[in-house]
C-alpha atoms as a PDB file:
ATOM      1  CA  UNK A   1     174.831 -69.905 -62.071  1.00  0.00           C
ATOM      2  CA  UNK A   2     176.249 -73.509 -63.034  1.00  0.00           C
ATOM      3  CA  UNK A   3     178.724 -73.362 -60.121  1.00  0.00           C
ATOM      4  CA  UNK A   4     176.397 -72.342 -57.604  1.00  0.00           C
ATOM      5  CA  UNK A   5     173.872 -75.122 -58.148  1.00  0.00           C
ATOM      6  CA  UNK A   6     176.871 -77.543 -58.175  1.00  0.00           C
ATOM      7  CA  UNK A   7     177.703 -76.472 -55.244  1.00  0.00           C
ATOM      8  CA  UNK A   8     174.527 -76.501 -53.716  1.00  0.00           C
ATOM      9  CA  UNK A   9     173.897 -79.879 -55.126  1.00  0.00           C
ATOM     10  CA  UNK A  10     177.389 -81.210 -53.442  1.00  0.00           C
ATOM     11  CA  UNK A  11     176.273 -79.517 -50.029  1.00  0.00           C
ATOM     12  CA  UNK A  12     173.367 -81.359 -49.704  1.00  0.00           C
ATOM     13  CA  UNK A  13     174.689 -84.383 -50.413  1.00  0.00           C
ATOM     14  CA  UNK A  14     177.376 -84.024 -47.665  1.00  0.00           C
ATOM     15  CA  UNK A  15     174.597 -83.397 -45.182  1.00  0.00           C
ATOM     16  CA  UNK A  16     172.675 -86.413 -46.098  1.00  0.00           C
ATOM     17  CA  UNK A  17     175.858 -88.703 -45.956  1.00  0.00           C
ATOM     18  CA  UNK A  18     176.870 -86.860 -42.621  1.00  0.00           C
ATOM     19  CA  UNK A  19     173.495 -87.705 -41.145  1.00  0.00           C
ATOM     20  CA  UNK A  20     173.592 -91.046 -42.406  1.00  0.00           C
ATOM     21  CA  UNK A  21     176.774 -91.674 -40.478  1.00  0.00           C
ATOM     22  CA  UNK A  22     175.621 -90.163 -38.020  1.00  0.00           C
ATOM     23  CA  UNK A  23     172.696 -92.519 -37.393  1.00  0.00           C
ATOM     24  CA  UNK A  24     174.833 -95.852 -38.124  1.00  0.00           C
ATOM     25  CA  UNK A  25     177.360 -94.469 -35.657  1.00  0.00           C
ATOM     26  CA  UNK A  26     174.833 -94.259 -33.262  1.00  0.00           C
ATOM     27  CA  UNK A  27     172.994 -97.303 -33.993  1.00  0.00           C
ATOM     28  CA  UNK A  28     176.238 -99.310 -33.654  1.00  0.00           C
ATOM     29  CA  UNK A  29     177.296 -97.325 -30.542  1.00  0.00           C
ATOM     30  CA  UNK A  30     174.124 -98.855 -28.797  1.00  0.00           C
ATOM     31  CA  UNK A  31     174.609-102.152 -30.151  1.00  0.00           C
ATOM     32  CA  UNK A  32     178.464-102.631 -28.590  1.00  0.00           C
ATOM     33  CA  UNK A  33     176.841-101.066 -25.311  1.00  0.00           C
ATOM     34  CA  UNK A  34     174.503-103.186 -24.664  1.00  0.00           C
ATOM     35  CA  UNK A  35     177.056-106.560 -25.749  1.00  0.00           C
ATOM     36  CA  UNK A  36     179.513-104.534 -22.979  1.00  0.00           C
ATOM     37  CA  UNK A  37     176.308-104.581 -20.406  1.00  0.00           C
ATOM     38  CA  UNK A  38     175.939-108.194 -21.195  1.00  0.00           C
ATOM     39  CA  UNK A  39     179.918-108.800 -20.679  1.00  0.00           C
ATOM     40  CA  UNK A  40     179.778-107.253 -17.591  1.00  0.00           C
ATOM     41  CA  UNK A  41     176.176-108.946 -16.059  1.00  0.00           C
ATOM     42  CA  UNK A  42     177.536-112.284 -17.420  1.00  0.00           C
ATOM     43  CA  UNK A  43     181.283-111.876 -15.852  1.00  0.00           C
ATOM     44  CA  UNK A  44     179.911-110.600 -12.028  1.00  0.00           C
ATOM     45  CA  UNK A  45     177.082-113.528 -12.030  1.00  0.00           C
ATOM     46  CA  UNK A  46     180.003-116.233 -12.517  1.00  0.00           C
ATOM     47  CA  UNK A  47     182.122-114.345  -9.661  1.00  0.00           C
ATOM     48  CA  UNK A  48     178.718-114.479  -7.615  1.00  0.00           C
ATOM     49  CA  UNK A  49     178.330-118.397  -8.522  1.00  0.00           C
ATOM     50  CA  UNK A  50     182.260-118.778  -7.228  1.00  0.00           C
ATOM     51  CA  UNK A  51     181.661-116.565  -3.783  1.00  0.00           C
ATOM     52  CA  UNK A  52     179.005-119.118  -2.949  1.00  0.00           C
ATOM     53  CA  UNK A  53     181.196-121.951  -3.065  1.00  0.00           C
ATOM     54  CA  UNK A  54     183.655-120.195  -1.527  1.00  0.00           C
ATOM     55  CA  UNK A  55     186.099-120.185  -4.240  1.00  0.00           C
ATOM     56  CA  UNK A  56     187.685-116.823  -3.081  1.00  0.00           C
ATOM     57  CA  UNK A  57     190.569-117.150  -5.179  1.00  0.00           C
ATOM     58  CA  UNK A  58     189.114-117.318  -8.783  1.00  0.00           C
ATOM     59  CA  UNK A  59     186.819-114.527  -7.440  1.00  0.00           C
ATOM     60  CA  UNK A  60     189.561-112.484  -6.672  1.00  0.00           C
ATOM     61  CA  UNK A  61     192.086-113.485  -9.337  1.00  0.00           C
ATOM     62  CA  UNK A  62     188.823-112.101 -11.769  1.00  0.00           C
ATOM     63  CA  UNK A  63     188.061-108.799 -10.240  1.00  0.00           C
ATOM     64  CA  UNK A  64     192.014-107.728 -10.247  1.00  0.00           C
ATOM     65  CA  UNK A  65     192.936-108.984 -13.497  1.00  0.00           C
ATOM     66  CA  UNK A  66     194.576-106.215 -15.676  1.00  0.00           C
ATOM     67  CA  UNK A  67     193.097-106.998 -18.625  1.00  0.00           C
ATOM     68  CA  UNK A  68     192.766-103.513 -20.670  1.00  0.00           C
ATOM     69  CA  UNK A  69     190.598-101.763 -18.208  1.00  0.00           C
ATOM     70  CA  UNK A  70     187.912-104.775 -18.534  1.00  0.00           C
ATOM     71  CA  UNK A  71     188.393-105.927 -15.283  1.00  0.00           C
ATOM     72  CA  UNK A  72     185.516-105.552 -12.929  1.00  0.00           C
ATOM     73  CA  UNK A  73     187.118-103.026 -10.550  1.00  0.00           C
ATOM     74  CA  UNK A  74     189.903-101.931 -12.304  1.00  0.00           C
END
């Protein structure tokens, strides 16, 4: 009788913690998408600032830029 309530004690712990992490994970997932949104509006509103002063080569030296699948249309 000892072990089982043990037992049952340490399995609802583990779903408490598991939910917790769950809800931090997803609280922090939301934060780092909308910073990535923010990149990303930031990064084509400077290329759009460039285009109208017809500097075509920073425009297009941004947009093909390799860098780790962060480039705009990489």
């Amino acid at each position: 009788m000892k072990k089982a309530r043990e037992k049952w004690l340490i399995k609802g712990r583990r779903e408490n913690e598991e939910q917790e992490h769950h809800h931090k994970r997803k609280e922090a997932h939301k934060i780092i998408r909308n910073m990535k949104k923010l990149h990303i509006k930031n990064v084509t509103e400077s290329i759009e600032v460039d285009q109208k002063y017809n500097n075509l080569f920073f425009l297009f030296s941004v947009a093909l830029r390799p860098n780790a699948g962060h480039g705009l249309l990489t």
